[in-house]
Protein backbone atom coordinates (compact mmCIF):
# COMPACT_ATOMS: atom_id res chain seq x y z
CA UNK A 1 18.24 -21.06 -5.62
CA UNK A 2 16.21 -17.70 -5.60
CA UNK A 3 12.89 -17.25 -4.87
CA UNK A 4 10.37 -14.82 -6.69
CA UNK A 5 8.93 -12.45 -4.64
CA UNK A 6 5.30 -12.56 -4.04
CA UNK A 7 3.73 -10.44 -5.20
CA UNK A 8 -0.15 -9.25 -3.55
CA UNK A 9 -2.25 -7.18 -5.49
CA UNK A 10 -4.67 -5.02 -3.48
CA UNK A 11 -8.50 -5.43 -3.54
CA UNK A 12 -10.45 -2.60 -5.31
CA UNK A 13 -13.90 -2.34 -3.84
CA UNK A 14 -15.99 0.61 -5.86
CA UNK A 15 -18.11 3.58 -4.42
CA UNK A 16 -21.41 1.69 -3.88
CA UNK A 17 -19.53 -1.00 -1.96
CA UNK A 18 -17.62 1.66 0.49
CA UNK A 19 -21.14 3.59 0.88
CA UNK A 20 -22.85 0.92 1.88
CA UNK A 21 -20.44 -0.12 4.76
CA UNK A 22 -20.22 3.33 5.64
CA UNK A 23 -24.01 3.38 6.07
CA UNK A 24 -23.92 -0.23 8.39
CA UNK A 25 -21.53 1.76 10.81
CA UNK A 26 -23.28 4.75 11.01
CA UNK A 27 -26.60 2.75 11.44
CA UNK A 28 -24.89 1.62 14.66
CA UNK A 29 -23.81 -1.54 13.71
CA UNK A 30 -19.58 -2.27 14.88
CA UNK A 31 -16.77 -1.60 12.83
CA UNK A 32 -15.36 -5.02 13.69
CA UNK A 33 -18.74 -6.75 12.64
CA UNK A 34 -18.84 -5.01 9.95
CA UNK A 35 -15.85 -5.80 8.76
CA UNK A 36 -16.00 -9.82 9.69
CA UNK A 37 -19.22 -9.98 7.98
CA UNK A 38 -18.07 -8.73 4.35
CA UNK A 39 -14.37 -10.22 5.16
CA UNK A 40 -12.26 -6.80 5.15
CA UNK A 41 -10.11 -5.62 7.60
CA UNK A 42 -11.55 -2.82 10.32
CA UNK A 43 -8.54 -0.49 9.46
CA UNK A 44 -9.80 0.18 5.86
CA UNK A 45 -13.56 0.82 6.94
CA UNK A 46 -11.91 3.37 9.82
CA UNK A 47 -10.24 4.86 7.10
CA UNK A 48 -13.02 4.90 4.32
CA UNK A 49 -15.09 6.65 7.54
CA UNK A 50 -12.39 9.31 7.98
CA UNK A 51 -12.16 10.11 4.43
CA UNK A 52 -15.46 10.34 4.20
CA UNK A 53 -15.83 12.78 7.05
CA UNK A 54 -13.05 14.64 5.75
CA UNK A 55 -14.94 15.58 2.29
CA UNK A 56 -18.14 16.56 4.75
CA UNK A 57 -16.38 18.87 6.60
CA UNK A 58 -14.20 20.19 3.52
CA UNK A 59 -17.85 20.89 1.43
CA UNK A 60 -18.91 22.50 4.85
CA UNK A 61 -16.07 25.04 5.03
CA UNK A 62 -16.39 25.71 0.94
CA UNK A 63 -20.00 26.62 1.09
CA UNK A 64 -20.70 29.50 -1.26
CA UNK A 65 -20.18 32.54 0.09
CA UNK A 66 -21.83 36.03 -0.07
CA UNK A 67 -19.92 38.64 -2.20
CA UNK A 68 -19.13 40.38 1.16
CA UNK A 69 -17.62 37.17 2.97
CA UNK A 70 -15.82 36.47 -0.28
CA UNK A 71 -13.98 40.23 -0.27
CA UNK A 72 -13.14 39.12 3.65
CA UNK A 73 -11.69 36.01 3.01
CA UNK A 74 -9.06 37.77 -0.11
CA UNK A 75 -8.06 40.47 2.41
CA UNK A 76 -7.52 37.61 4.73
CA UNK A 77 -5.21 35.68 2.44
CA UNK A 78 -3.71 38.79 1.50
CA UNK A 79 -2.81 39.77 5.63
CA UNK A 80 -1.71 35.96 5.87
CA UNK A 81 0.55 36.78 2.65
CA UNK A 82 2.18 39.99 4.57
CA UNK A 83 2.43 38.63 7.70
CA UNK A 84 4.21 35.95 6.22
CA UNK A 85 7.13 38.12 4.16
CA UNK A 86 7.13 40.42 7.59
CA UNK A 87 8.04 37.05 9.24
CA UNK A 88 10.81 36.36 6.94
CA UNK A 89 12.15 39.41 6.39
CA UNK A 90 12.26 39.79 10.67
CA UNK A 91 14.21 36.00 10.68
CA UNK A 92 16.75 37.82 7.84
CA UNK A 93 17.84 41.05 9.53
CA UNK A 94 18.16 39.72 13.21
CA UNK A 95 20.72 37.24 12.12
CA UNK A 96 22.85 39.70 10.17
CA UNK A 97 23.72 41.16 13.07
């Protein structure tokens, strides 16, 4: 006879619930307290933390820039852009020879 497959269904926990572990382990208090306290496992508070961080240092780096930094960073992209078809273009011709 066959057996059904079990099936578990992942716990959702909301925004307020993931904010306020995050702010138990940066108060100081243990990953591995935290998470035996509230019953979750220490992986998914590491990776709430790291996500977390992540968005930090992403609304660091996309701070509003002044008009001048802005023109910098399009000739930038626009260099990385060249550099980029120069590369190709290089990998192209030395094998057709």
């Amino acid at each position: 006879m066959k057996e059904k497959p079990v099936t578990v269904s992942r716990r959702k926990y909301d925004a307020a619930f993931k904010e306020e572990v995050l702010q138990m382990v940066f108060n100081g208090r243990p990953v591995s307290e935290v998470a035996r306290s509230l019953g979750i496992g220490e992986n998914i508070i590491y990776r709430w933390r790291s996500r977390h961080k992540a968005r930090e240092n992403k609304g660091e780096e996309q701070a509003p820039a002044s008009p001048d930094n802005q023109a910098l960073y399009r000739r930038i992209r626009e260099l990385e852009t060249e550099r980029d078809i120069l590369k190709k273009a290089l990998a192209i011709f030395s094998r057709q020879t």
